[in-house]
Protein backbone atom coordinates (compact mmCIF):
# COMPACT_ATOMS: atom_id res chain seq x y z
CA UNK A 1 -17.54 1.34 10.19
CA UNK A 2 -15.84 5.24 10.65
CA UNK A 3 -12.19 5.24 10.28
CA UNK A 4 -10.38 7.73 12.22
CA UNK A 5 -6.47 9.56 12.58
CA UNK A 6 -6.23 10.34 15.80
CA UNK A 7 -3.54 12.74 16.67
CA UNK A 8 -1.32 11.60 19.36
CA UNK A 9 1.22 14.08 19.69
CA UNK A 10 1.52 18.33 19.47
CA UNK A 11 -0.70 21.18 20.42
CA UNK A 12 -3.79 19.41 18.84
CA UNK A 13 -2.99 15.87 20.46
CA UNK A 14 -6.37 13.91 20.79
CA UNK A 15 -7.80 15.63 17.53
CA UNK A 16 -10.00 12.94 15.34
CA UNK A 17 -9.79 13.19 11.44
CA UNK A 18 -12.85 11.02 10.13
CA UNK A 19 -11.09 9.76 6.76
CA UNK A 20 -14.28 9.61 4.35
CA UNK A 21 -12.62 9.13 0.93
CA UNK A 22 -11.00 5.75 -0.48
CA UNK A 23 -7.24 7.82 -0.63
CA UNK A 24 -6.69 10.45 2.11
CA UNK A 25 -3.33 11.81 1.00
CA UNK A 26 -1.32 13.55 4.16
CA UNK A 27 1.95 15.92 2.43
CA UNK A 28 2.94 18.92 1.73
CA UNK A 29 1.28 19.61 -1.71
CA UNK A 30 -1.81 21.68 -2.11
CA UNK A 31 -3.75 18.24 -3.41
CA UNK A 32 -3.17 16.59 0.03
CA UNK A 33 -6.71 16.49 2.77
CA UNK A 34 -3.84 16.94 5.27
CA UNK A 35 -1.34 18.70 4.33
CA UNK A 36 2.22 20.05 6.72
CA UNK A 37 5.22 21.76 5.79
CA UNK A 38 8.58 19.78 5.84
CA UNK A 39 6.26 16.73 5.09
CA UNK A 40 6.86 15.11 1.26
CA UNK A 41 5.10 16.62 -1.12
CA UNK A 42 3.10 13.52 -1.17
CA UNK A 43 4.49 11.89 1.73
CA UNK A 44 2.00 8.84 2.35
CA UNK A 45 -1.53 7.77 1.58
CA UNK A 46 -3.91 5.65 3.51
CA UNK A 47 -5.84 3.91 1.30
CA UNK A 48 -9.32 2.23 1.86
CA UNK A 49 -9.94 -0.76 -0.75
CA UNK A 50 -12.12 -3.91 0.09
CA UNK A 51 -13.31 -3.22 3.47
CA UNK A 52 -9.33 -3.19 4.43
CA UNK A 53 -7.15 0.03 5.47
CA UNK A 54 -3.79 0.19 4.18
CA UNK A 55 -0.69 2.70 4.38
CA UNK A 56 1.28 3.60 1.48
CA UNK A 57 4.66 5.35 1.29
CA UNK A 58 4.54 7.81 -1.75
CA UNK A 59 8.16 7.37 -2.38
CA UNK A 60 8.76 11.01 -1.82
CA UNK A 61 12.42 10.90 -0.63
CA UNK A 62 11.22 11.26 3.27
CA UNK A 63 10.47 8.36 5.39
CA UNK A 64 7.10 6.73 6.94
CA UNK A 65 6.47 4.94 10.01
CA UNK A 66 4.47 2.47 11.23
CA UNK A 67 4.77 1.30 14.67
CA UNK A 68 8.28 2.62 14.83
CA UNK A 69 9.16 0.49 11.51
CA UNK A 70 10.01 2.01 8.19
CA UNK A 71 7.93 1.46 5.55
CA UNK A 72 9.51 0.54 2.80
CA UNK A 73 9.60 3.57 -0.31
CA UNK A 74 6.20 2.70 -2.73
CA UNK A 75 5.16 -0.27 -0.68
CA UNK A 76 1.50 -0.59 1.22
CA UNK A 77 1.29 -2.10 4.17
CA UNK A 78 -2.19 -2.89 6.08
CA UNK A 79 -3.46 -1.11 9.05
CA UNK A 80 -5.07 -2.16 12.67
CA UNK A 81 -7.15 -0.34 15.61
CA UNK A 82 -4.24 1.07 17.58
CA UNK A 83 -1.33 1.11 15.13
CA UNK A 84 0.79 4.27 15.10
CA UNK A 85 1.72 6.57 11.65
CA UNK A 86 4.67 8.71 12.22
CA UNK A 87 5.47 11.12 9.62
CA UNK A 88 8.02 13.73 9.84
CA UNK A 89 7.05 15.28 13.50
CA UNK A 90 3.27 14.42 13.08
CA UNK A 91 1.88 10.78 15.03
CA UNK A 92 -1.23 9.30 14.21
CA UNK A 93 -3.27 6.74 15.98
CA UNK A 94 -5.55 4.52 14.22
CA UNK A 95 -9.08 4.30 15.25
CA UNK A 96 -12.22 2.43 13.93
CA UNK A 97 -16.17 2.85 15.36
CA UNK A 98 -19.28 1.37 14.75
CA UNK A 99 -21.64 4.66 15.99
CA UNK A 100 -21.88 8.43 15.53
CA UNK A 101 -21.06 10.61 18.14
CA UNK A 102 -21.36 14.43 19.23
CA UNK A 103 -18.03 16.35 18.65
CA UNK A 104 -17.56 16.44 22.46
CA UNK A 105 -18.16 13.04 22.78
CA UNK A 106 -15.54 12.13 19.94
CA UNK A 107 -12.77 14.44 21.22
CA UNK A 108 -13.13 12.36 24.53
CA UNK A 109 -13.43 9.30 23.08
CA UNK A 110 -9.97 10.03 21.03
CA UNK A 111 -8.30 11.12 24.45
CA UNK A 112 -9.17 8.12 25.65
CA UNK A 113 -7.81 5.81 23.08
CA UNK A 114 -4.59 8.07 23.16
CA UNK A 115 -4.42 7.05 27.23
CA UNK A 116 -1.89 10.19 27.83
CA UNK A 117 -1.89 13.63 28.77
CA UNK A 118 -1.60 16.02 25.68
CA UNK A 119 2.06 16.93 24.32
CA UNK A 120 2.20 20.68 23.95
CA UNK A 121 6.20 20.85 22.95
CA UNK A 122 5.12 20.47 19.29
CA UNK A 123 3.97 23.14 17.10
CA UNK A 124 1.75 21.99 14.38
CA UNK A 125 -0.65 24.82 14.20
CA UNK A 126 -0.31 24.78 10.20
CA UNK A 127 -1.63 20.96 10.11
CA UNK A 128 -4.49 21.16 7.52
CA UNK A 129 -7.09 18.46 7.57
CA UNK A 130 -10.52 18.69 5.31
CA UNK A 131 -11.77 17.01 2.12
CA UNK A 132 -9.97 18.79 -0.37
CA UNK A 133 -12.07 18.91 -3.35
CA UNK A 134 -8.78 18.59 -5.72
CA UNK A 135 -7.70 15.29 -4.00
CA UNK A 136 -10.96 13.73 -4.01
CA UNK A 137 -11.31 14.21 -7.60
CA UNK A 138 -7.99 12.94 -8.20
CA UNK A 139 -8.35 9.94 -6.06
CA UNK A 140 -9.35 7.38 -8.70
CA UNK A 141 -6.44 7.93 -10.95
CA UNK A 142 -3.89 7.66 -8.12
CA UNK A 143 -5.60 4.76 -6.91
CA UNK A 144 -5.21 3.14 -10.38
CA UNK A 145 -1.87 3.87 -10.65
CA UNK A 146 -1.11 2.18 -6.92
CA UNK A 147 -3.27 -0.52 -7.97
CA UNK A 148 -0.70 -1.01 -11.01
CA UNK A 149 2.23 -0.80 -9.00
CA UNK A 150 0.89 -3.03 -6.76
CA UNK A 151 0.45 -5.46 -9.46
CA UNK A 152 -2.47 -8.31 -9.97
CA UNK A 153 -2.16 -12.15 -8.44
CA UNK A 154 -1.95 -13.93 -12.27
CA UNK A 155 -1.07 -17.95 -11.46
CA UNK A 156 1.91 -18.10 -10.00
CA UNK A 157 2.84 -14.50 -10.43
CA UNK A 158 2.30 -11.22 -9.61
CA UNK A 159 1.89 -8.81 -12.24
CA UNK A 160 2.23 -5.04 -12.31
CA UNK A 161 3.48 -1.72 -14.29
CA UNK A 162 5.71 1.05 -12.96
CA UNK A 163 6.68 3.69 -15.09
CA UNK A 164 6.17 1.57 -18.16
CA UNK A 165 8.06 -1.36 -17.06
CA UNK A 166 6.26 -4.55 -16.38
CA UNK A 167 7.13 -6.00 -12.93
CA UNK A 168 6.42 -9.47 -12.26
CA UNK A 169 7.60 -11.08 -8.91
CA UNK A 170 7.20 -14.70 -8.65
CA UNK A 171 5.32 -15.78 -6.07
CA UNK A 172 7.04 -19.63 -5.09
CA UNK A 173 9.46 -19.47 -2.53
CA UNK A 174 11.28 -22.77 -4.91
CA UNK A 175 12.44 -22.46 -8.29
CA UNK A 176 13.27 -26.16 -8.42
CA UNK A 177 11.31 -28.64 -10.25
CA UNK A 178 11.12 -28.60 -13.79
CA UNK A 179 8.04 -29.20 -14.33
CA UNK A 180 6.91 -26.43 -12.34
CA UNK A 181 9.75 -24.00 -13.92
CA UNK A 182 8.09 -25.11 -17.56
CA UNK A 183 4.37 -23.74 -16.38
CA UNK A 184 6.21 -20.65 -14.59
CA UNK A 185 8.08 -19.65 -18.34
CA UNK A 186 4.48 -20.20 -19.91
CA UNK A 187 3.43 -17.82 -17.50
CA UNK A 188 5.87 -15.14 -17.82
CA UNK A 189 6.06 -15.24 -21.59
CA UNK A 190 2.44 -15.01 -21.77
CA UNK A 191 2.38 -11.79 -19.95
CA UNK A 192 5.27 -10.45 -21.98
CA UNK A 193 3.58 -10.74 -25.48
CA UNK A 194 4.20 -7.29 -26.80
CA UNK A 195 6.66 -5.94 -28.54
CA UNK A 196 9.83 -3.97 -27.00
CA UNK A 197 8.60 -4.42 -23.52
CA UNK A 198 10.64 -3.48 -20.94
CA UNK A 199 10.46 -6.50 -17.88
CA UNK A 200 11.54 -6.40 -14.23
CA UNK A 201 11.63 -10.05 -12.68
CA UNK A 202 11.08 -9.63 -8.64
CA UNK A 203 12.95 -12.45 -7.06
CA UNK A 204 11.80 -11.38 -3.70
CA UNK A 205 10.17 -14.16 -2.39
CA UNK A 206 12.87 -16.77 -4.36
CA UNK A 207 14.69 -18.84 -1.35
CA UNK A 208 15.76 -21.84 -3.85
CA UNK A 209 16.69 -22.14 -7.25
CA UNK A 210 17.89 -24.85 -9.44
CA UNK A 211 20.03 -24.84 -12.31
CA UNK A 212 16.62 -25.31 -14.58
CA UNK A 213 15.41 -22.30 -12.99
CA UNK A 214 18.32 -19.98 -14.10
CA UNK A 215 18.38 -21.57 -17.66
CA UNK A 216 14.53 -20.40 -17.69
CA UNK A 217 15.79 -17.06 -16.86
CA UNK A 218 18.50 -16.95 -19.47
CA UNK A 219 15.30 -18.33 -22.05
CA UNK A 220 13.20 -15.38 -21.02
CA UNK A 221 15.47 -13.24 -21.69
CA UNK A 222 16.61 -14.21 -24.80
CA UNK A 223 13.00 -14.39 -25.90
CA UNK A 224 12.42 -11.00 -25.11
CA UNK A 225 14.98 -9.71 -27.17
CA UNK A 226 14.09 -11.36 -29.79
CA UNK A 227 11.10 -9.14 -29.60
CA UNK A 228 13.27 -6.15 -29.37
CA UNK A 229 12.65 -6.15 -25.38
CA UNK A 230 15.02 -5.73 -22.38
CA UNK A 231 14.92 -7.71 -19.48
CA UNK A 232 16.28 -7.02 -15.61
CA UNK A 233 15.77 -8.41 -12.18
CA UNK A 234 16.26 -7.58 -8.50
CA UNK A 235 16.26 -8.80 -5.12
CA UNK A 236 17.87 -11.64 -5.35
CA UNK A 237 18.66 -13.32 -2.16
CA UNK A 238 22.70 -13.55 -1.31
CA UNK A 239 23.02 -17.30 -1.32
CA UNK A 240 21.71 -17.13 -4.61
CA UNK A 241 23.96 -14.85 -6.80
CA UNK A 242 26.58 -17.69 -6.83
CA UNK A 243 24.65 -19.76 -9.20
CA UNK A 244 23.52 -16.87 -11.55
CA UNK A 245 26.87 -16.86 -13.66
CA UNK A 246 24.16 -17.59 -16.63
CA UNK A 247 22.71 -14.52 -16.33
CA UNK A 248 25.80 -12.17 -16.21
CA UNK A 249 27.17 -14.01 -19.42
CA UNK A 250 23.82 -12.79 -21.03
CA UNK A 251 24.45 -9.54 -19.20
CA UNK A 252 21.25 -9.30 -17.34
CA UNK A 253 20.66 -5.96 -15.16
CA UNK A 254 20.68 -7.15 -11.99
CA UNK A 255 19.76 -4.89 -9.25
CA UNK A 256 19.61 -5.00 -4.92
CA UNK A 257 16.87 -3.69 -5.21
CA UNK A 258 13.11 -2.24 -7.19
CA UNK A 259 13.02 0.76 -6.75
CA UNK A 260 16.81 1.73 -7.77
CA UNK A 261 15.85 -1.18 -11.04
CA UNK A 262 12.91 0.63 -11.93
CA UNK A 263 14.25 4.05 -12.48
CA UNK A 264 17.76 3.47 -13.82
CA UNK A 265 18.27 3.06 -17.76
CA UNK A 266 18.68 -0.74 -18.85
């Protein structure tokens, strides 16, 4: 299966870019296959893993669309025959096929996908597209480090590590039984078994919680100072910060959301 960018909107509207490498990095730095002034220096990367195409923002300040939504700064989201990749004042379709075809052949075959006549207002002359030998050979490690931030399914959590802080995001939508909150704690603790760690819990997918669930919370945290650790957590839902008083007695970080949690000092 070829994966293609189409472009679908400037002077080279209808354009196919073949993407042949696992990370295909589209910015403004010299390391990027395509590469655009006024972009981020690494704006985005579509990344090929499993069989499965996915978009990720590079958190570089500027913003990336898919299908007119924002994708959220450092997150990966996955990609489908026809979506749409906006980026600064580039647009992208995505394209899959099963066979080769000429270059004449292709070029029609994007047009026709696109369904429109070209756009000529936009100027993107300086768009570079190729297989830039740095970026391919600095594919793996960026790979490994989205792979990190990503984080790995472990039980009932999700595990991962941005800038040396250990994120794990809990993946029940109901803090509430106590059994349950018991195996969760093993969980945690076991994956925060070092020394001085530094620990981000991810409440994002938390709906409920029960009082047993924020005395957990209060136990990790004591546990992991004990061990000369600091502990945080973000994205809590609203209707939930009413019940962590707990927490703020302990003075737990708590932060809106990861990205601002990650990179302040706690």
């Amino acid at each position: 299966m070829k994966f293609f960018l189409i472009v679908a909107k400037g002077r080279k509207q209808g354009m196919p870019i073949e993407i042949k490498v696992d990370l295909f990095l589209i910015g403004s730095d010299q390391m990027c296959q395509l590469r655009k002034g006024k972009l981020g220096t690494k704006h985005c990367a579509i990344v090929t893993r499993q069989g499965k195409v996915y978009i990720r923002d590079m958190d570089s300040g500027q913003q990336t669309f898919l299908n007119g939504d924002i994708v959220p700064a450092g997150e990966e989201w996955p990609l489908h025959a026809g979506d749409r990749i906006s980026v600064g004042t580039l647009e992208f379709m995505i394209q899959f096929r099963e066979h080769a075809m000429s270059a004449h052949d292709m070029e029609e075959w994007a047009n026709e996908c696109l369904d429109e006549q070209p756009d000529r207002e936009e100027d993107d002359d300086d768009i570079y597209s190729g297989q830039h030998t740095n970026a391919v050979s600095a594919a793996a490690n960026i790979i490994n480090q989205l792979n990190l931030m990503k984080g790995e399914v472990k039980g009932r959590l999700r595990v991962g590590v941005e800038k040396g802080i250990t994120v794990i995001r809990f993946n029940d939508s109901r803090l509430v039984e106590e059994s349950e909150i018991s195996l969760i704690k093993k969980e945690v603790c076991e994956n925060l078994d070092k020394r001085n760690m530094r620990a981000l819990l991810d409440l994002k997918n938390v709906k409920k919680m029960s009082t047993a669930a924020v005395v957990m919370l209060t136990d990790v945290h004591r546990w992991l100072q004990a061990r000369g650790g600091s502990l945080a957590m973000c994205r809590i839902r609203p209707e939930l910060e009413s019940g962590l008083s707990m927490l703020r007695v302990e003075k737990v970080p708590i932060f809106p959301d990861k990205k601002l949690a990650v990179d302040s000092r706690w």
